[in-house]
Structures are given as C-alpha cells and as structure tokens.
N, C-alpha and C. Protein backbone atom coordinates (compact mmCIF):
# COMPACT_ATOMS: atom_id res chain seq x y z
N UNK A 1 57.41 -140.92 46.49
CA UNK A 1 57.10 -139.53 46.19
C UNK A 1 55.70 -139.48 45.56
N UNK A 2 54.81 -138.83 46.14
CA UNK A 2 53.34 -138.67 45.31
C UNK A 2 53.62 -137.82 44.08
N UNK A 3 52.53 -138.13 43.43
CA UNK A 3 52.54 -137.57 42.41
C UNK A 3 52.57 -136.01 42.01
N UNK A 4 52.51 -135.56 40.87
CA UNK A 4 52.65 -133.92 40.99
C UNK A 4 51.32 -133.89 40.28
N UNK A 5 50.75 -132.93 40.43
CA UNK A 5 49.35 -133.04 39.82
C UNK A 5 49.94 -131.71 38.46
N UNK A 6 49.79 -131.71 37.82
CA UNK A 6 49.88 -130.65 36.63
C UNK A 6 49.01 -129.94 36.14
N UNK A 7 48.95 -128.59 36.09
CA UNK A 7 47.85 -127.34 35.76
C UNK A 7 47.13 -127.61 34.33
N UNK A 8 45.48 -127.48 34.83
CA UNK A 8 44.95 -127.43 33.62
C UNK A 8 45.46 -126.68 31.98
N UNK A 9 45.18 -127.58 31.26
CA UNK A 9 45.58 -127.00 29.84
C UNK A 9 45.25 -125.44 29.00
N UNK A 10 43.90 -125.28 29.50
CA UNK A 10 43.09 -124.12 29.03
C UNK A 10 43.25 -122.80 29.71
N UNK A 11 43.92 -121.65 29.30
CA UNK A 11 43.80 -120.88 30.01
C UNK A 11 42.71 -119.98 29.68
N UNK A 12 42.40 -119.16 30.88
CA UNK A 12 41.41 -118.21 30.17
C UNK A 12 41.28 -117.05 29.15
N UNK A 13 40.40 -116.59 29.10
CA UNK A 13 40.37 -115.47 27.86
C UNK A 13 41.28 -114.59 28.47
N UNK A 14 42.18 -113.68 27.39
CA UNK A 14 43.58 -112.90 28.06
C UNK A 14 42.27 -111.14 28.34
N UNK A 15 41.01 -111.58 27.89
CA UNK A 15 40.66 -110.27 28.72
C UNK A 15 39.62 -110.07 29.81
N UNK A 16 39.84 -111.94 30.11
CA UNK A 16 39.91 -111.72 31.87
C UNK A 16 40.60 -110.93 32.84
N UNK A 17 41.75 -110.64 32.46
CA UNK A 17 42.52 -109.72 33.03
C UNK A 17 42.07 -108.47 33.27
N UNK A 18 41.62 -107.75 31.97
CA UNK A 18 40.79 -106.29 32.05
C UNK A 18 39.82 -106.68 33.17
N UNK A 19 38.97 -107.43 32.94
CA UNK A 19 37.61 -107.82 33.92
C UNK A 19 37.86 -107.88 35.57
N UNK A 20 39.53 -108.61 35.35
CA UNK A 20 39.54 -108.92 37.07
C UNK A 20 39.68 -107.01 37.04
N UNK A 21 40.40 -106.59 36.56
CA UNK A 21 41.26 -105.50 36.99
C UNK A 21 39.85 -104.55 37.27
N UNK A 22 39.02 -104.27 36.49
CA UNK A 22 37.82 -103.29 36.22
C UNK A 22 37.42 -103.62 37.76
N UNK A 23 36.72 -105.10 37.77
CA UNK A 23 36.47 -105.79 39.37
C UNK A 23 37.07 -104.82 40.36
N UNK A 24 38.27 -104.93 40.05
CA UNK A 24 38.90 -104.24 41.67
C UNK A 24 39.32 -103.19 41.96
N UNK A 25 39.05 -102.59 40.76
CA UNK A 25 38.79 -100.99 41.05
C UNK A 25 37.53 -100.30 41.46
N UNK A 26 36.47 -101.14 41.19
CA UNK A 26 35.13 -100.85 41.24
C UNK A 26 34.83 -101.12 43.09
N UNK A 27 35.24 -102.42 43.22
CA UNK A 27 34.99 -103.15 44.29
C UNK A 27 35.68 -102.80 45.46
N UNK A 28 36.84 -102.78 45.55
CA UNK A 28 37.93 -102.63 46.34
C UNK A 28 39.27 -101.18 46.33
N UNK A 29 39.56 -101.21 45.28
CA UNK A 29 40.98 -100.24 45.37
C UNK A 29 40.12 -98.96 45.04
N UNK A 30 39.58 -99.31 44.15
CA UNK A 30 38.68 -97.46 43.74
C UNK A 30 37.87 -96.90 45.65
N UNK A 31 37.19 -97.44 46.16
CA UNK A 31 36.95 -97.13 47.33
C UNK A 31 37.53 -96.77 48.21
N UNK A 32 38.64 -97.78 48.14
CA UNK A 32 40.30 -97.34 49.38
C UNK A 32 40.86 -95.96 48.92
N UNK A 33 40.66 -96.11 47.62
CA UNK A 33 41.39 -94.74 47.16
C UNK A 33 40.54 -93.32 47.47
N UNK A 34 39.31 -93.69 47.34
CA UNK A 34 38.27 -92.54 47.86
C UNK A 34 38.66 -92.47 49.20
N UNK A 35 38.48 -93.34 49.72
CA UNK A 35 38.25 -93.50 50.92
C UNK A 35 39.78 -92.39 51.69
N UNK A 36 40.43 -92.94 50.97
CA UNK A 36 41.96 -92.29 51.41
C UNK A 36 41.79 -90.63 51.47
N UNK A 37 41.28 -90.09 50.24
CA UNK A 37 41.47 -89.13 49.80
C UNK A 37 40.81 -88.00 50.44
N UNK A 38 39.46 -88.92 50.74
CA UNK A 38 38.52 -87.89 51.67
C UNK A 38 38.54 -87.10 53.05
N UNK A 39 39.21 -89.16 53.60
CA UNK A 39 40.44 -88.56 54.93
C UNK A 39 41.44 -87.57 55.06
N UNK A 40 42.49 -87.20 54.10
CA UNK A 40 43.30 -86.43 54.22
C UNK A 40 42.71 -85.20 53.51
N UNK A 41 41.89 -84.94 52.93
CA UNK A 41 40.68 -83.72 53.04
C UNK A 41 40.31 -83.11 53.66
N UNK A 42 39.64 -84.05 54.37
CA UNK A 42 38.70 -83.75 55.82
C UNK A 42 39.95 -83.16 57.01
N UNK A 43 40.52 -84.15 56.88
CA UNK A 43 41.63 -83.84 58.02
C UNK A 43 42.29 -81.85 57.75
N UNK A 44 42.90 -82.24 56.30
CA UNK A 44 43.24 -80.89 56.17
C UNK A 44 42.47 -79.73 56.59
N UNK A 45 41.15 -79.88 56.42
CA UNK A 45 40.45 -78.88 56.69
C UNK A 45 40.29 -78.52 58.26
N UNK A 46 40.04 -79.45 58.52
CA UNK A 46 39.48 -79.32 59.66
C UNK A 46 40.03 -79.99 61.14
N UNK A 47 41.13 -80.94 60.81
CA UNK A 47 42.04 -81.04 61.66
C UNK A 47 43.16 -81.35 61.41
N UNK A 48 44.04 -80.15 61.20
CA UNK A 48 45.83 -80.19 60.49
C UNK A 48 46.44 -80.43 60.94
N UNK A 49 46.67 -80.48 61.94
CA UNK A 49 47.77 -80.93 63.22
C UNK A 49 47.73 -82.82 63.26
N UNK A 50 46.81 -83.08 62.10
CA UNK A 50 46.89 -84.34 62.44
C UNK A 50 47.43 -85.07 61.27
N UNK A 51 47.62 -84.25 59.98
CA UNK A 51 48.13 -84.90 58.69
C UNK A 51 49.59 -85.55 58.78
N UNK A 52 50.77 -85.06 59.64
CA UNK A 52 51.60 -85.29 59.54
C UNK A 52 51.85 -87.30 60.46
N UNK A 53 50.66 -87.17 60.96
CA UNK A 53 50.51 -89.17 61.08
C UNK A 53 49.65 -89.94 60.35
N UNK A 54 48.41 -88.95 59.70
CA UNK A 54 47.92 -89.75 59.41
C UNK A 54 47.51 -90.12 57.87
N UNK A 55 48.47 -89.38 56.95
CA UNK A 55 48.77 -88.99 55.83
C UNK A 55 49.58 -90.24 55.38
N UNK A 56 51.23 -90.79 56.43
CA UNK A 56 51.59 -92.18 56.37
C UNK A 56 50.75 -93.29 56.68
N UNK A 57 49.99 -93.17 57.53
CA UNK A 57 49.11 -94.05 57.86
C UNK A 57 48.12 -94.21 57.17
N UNK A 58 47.27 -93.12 55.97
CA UNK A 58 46.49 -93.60 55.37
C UNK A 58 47.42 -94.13 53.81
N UNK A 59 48.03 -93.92 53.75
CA UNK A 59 49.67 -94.55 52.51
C UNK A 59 49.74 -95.72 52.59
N UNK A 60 49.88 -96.29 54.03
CA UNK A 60 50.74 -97.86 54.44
C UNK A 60 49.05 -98.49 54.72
N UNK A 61 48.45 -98.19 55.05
CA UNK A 61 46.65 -99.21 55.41
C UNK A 61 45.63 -98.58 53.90
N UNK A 62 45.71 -98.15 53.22
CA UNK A 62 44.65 -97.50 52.48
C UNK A 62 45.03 -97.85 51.05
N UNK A 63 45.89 -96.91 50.56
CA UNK A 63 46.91 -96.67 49.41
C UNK A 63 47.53 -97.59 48.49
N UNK A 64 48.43 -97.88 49.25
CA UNK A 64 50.03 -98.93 48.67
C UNK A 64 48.53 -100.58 48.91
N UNK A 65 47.69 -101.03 49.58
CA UNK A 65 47.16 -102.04 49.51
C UNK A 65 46.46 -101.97 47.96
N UNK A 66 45.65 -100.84 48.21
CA UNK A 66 44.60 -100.87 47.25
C UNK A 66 45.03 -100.90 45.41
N UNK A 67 46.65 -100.16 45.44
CA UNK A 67 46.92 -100.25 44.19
C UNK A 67 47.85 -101.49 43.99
N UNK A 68 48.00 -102.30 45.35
CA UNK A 68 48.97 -103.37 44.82
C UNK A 68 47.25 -104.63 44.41
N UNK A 69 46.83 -104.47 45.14
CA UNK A 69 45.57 -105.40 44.81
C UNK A 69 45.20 -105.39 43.13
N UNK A 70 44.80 -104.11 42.94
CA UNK A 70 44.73 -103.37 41.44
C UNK A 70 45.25 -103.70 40.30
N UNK A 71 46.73 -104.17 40.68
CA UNK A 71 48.12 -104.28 39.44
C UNK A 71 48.40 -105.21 39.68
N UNK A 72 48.50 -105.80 41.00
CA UNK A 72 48.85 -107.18 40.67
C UNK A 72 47.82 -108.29 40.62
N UNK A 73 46.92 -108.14 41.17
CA UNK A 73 46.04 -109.75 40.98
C UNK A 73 45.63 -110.12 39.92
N UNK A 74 45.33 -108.90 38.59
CA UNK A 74 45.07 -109.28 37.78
C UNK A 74 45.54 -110.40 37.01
N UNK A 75 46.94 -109.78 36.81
CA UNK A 75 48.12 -110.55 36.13
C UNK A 75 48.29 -112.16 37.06
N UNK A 76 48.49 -112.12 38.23
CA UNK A 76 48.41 -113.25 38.92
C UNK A 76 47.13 -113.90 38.87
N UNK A 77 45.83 -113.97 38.65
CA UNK A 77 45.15 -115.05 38.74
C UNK A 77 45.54 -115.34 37.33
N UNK A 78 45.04 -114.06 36.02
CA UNK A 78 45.50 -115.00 34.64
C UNK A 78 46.71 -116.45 34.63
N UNK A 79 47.77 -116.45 35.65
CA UNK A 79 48.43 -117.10 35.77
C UNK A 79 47.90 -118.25 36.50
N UNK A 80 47.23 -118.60 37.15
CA UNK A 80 46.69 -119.08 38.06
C UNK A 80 45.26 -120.28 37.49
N UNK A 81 44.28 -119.26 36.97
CA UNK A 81 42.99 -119.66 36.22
C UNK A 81 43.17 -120.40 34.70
N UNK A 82 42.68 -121.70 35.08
CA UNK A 82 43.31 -122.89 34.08
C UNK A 82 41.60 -123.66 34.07
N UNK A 83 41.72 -124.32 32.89
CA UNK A 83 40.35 -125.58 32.89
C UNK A 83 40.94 -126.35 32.16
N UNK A 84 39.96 -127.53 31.71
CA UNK A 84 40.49 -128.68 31.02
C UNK A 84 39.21 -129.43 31.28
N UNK A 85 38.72 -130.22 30.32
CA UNK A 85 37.70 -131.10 30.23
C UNK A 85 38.33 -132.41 29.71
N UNK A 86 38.25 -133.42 30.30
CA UNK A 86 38.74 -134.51 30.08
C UNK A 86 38.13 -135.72 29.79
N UNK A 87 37.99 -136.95 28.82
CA UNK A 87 37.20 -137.52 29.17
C UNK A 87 36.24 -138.16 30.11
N UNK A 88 36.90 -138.32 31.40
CA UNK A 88 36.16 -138.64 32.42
C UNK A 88 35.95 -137.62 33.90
N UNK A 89 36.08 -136.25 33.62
CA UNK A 89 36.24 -135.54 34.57
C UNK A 89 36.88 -133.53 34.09
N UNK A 90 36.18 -133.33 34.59
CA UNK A 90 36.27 -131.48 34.89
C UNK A 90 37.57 -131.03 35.34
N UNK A 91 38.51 -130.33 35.17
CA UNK A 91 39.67 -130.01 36.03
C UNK A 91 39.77 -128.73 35.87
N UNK A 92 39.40 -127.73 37.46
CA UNK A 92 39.95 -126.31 37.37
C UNK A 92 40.59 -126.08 38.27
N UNK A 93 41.46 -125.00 38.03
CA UNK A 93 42.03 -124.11 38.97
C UNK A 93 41.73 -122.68 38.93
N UNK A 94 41.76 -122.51 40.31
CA UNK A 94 41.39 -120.92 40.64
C UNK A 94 42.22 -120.65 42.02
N UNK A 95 41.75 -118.60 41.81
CA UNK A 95 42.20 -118.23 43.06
C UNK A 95 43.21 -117.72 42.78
N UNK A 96 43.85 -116.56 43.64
CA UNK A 96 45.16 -115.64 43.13
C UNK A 96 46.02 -116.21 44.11
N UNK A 97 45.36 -115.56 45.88
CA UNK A 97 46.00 -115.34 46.48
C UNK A 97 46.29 -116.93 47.13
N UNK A 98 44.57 -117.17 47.41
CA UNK A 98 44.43 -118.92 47.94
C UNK A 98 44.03 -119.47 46.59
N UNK A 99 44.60 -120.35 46.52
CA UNK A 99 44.57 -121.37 45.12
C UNK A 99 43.92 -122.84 45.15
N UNK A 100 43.26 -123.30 43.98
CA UNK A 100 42.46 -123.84 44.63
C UNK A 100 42.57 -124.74 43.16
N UNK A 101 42.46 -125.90 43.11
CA UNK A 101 42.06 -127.17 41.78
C UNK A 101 41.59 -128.28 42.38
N UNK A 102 40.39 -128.21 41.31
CA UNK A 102 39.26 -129.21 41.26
C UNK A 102 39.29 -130.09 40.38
N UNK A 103 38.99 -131.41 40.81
CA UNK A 103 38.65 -132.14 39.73
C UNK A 103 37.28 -132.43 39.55
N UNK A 104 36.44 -132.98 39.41
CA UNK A 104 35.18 -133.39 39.24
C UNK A 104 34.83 -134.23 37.96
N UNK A 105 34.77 -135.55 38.52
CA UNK A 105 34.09 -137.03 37.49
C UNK A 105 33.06 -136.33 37.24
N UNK A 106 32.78 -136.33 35.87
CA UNK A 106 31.60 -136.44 34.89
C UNK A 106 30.19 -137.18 35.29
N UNK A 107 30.62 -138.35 35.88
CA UNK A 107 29.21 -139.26 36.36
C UNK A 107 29.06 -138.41 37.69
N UNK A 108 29.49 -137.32 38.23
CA UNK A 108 28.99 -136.75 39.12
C UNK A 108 28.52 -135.31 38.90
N UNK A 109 28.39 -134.82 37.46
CA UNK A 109 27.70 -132.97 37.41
C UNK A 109 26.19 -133.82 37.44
N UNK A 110 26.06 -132.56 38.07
CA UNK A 110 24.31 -132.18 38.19
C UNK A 110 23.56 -131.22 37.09
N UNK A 111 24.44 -130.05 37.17
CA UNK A 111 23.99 -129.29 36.18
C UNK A 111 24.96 -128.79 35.79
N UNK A 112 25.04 -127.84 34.33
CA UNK A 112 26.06 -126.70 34.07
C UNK A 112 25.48 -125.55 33.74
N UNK A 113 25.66 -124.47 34.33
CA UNK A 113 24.79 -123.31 33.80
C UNK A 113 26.53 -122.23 33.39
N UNK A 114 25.78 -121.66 32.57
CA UNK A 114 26.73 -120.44 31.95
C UNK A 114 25.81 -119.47 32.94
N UNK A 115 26.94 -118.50 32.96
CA UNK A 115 26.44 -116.73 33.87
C UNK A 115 27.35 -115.74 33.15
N UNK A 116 26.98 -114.55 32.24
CA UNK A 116 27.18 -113.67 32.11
C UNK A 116 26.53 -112.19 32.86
N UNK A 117 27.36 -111.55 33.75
CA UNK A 117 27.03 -110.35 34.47
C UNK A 117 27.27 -109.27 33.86
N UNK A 118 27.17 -108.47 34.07
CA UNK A 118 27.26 -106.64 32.72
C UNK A 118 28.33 -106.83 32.72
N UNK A 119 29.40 -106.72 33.60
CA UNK A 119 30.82 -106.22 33.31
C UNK A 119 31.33 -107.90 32.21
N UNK A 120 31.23 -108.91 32.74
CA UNK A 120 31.65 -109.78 31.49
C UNK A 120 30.88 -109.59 30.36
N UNK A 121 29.56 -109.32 30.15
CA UNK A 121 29.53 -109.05 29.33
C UNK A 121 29.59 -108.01 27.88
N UNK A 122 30.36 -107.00 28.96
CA UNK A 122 31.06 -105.95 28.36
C UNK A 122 32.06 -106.45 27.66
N UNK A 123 32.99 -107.32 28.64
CA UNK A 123 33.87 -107.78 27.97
C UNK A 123 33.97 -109.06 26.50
N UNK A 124 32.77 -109.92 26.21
CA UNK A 124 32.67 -110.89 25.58
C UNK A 124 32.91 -112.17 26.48
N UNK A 125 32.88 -112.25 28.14
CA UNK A 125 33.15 -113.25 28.82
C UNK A 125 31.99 -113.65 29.66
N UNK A 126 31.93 -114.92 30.05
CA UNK A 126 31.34 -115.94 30.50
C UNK A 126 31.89 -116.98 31.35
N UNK A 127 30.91 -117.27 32.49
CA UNK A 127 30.97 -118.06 33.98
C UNK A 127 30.67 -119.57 33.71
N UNK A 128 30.97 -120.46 33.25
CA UNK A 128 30.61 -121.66 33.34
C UNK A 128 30.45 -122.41 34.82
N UNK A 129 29.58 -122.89 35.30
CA UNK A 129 29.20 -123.36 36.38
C UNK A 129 28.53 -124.87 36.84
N UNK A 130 29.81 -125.70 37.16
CA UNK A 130 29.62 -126.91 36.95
C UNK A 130 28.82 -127.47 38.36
N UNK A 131 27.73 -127.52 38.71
CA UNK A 131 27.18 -128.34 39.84
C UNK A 131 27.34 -129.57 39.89
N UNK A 132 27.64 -130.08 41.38
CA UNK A 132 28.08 -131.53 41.99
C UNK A 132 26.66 -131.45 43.38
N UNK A 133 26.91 -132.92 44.00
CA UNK A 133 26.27 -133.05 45.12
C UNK A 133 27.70 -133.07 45.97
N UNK A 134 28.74 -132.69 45.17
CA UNK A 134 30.12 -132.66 46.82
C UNK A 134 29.61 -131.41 47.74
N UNK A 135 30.34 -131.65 49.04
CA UNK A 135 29.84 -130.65 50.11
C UNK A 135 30.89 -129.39 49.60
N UNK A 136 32.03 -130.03 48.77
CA UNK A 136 32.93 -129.00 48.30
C UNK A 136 32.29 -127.21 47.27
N UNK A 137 31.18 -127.77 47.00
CA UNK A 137 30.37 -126.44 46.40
C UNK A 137 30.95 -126.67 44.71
N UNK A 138 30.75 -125.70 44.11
CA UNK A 138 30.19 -125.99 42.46
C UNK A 138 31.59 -125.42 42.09
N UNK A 139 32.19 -125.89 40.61
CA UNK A 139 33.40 -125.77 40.15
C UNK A 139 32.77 -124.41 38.98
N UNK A 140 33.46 -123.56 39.88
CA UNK A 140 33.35 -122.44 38.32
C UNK A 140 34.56 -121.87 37.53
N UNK A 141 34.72 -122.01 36.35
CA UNK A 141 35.12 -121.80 35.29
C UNK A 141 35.04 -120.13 34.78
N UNK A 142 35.95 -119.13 35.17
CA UNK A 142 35.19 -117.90 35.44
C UNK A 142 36.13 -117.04 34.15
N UNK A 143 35.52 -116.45 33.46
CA UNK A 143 36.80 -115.70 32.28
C UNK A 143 36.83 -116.32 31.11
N UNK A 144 35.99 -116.86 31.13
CA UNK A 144 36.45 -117.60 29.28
C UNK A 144 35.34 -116.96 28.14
N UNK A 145 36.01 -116.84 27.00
CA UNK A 145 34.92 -116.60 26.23
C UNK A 145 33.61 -116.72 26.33
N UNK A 146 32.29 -116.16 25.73
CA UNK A 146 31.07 -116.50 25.54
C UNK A 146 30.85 -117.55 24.70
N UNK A 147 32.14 -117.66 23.82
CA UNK A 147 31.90 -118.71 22.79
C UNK A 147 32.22 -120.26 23.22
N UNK A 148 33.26 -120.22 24.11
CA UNK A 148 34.43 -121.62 24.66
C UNK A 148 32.99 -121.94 25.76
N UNK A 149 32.58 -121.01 26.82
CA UNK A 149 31.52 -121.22 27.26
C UNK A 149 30.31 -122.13 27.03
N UNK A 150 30.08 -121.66 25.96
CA UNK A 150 28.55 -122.29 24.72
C UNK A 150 28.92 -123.54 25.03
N UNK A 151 30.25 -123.71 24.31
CA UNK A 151 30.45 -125.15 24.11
C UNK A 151 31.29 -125.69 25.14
N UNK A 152 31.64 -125.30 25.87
CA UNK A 152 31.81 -125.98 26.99
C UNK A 152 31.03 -126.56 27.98
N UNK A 153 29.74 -125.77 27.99
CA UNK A 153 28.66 -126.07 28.67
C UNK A 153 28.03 -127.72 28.05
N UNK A 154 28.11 -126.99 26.67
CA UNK A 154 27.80 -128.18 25.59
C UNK A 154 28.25 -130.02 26.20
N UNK A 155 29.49 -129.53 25.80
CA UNK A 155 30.77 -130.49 26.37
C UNK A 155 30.16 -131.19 27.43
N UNK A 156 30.36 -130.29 28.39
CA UNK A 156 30.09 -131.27 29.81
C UNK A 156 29.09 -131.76 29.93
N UNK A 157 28.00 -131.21 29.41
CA UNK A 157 26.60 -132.25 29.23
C UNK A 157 25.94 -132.92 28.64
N UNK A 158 26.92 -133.02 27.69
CA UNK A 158 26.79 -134.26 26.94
C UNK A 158 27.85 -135.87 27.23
N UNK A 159 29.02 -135.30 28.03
CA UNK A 159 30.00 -136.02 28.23
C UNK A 159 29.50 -136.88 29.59
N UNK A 160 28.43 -136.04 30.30
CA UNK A 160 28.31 -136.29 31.68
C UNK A 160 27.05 -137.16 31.40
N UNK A 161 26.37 -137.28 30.43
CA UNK A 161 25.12 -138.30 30.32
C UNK A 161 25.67 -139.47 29.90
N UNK A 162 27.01 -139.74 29.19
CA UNK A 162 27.32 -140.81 28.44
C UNK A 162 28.13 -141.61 29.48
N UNK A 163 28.45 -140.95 31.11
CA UNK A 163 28.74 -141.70 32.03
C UNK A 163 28.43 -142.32 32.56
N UNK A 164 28.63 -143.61 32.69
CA UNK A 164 28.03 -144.51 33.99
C UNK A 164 27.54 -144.06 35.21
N UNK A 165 26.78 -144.07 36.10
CA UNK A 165 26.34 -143.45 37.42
C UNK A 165 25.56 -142.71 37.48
N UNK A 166 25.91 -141.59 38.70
CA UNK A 166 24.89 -140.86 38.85
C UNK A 166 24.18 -139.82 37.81
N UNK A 167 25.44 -139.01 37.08
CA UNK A 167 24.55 -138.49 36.04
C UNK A 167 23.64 -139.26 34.88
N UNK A 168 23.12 -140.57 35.17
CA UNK A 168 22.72 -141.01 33.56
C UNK A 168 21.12 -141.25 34.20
C-alpha cells in the first residue's frame, strides 16, 4: 500500500475566506448575476413571449451557478489551502475544485517574493511565492497573513541557502 501523503499543517488566514468570496463576486457571480438580470429585462420589454423559457434557462445556466460558486468555494478552498515549511522542503496545497500539493526541496527555490494586491490588502493578506526551475511553475502560498508572510518569506530564504545544491 503506498503511502498516504497528509495535508499541510498551516492553514490559512480565516479571512481568506472574505477575500476568496469578495473575488467571486467581483469576478464571476456578480457578472452572471448582472448578466442574468439584464436578460430578463430586456426580454420583458421587448420580447415577452419569450420569458416563460428563458427566465428557467437563465436560473439553471446563469443564477443557481453563480451563487453556488459564491457560497460555496469560499468555505471549500479554506478547507483545502494548507502550507508547511519543513526542514528540507516547502509543502502546499491548493485549489477548491482541482486540488493540487506541492512539495518543493529547499536546495531547489530560486526566489520568494511576497504579492499583496488591493483586495488582500484590504484584507491584511499576502501571496507568498516560492520560485523553482521545475517545469511544474512556482508554489504559491495565497491567504496568509502579511505578517506569517514577512516571515515566511524570511524562512524560506534563509532555510534554502543553508542547503546543499542548487540554492547555495
């Protein structure tokens, strides 16, 4: 039986959640919902004979997506979005729907940059961003404090010079 791999220790800041949620109202469900609303507007006005299909149809493709996206992903990635710094290696998980954990050896970061954007930093949150030369692309750390950030950034680059290999 292989092994079970077990979820990082760290979860993120609990007002990542607000952030995802703000995200997908801005991005996604707030639009669908315009988007919905304008249709059965327009329609009313100007072509009525057509609300009675396309009123369900903008409900079941428009609607019911945009507010399940809204209410639930939030709560599901918080569940989901984990880190852990280890002595010899990076470990995250991400992703709501597709899920995704990384590990990454220490003798292999390149760089770490922190990213705060307006909306995290509305919130007090911060992007930690661990660069590799894998073809796999860069491990980000997305929702955590500005402060766990600082020093996390800290962390890994100092942990990653005291490795044998490529980072030294």
């Amino acid at each position: 039986m292989p092994p079970v791999l077990r979820p990082p220790r760290h979860r993120m800041d609990p007002r990542a959640r607000t952030w995802w949620a703000v995200q997908a109202w801005t991005t996604l469900s707030g639009p669908a919902l315009l988007a919905a609303a304008a249709l059965l507007v327009l329609s009313a006005l100007f072509f009525p004979g057509a609300l009675p299909w396309l009123a369900p149809l903008a409900l079941v493709v428009l609607v019911l997506p945009a507010l399940l996206y809204a209410l639930v992903m939030p709560a599901w990635r918080y569940r989901v979005h984990a880190w852990e710094l280890g002595g010899f290696a990076v470990y995250a998980a991400s992703g709501w729907f597709w899920q995704k954990r990384r590990i990454v050896p220490l003798s292999r970061v390149q760089t770490v940059d922190t990213h705060r954007g307006p909306l995290q930093q509305r919130f007090g949150l911060a992007t930690v961003v661990v660069t590799t030369a894998s073809t796999a692309g860069d491990v980000k750390i997305a929702g955590i404090s500005e402060a766990d950030a600082r020093i996390l950034a800290e962390r890994i680059g100092e942990a990653a010079q005291l490795m044998p290999g490529d980072a030294t």
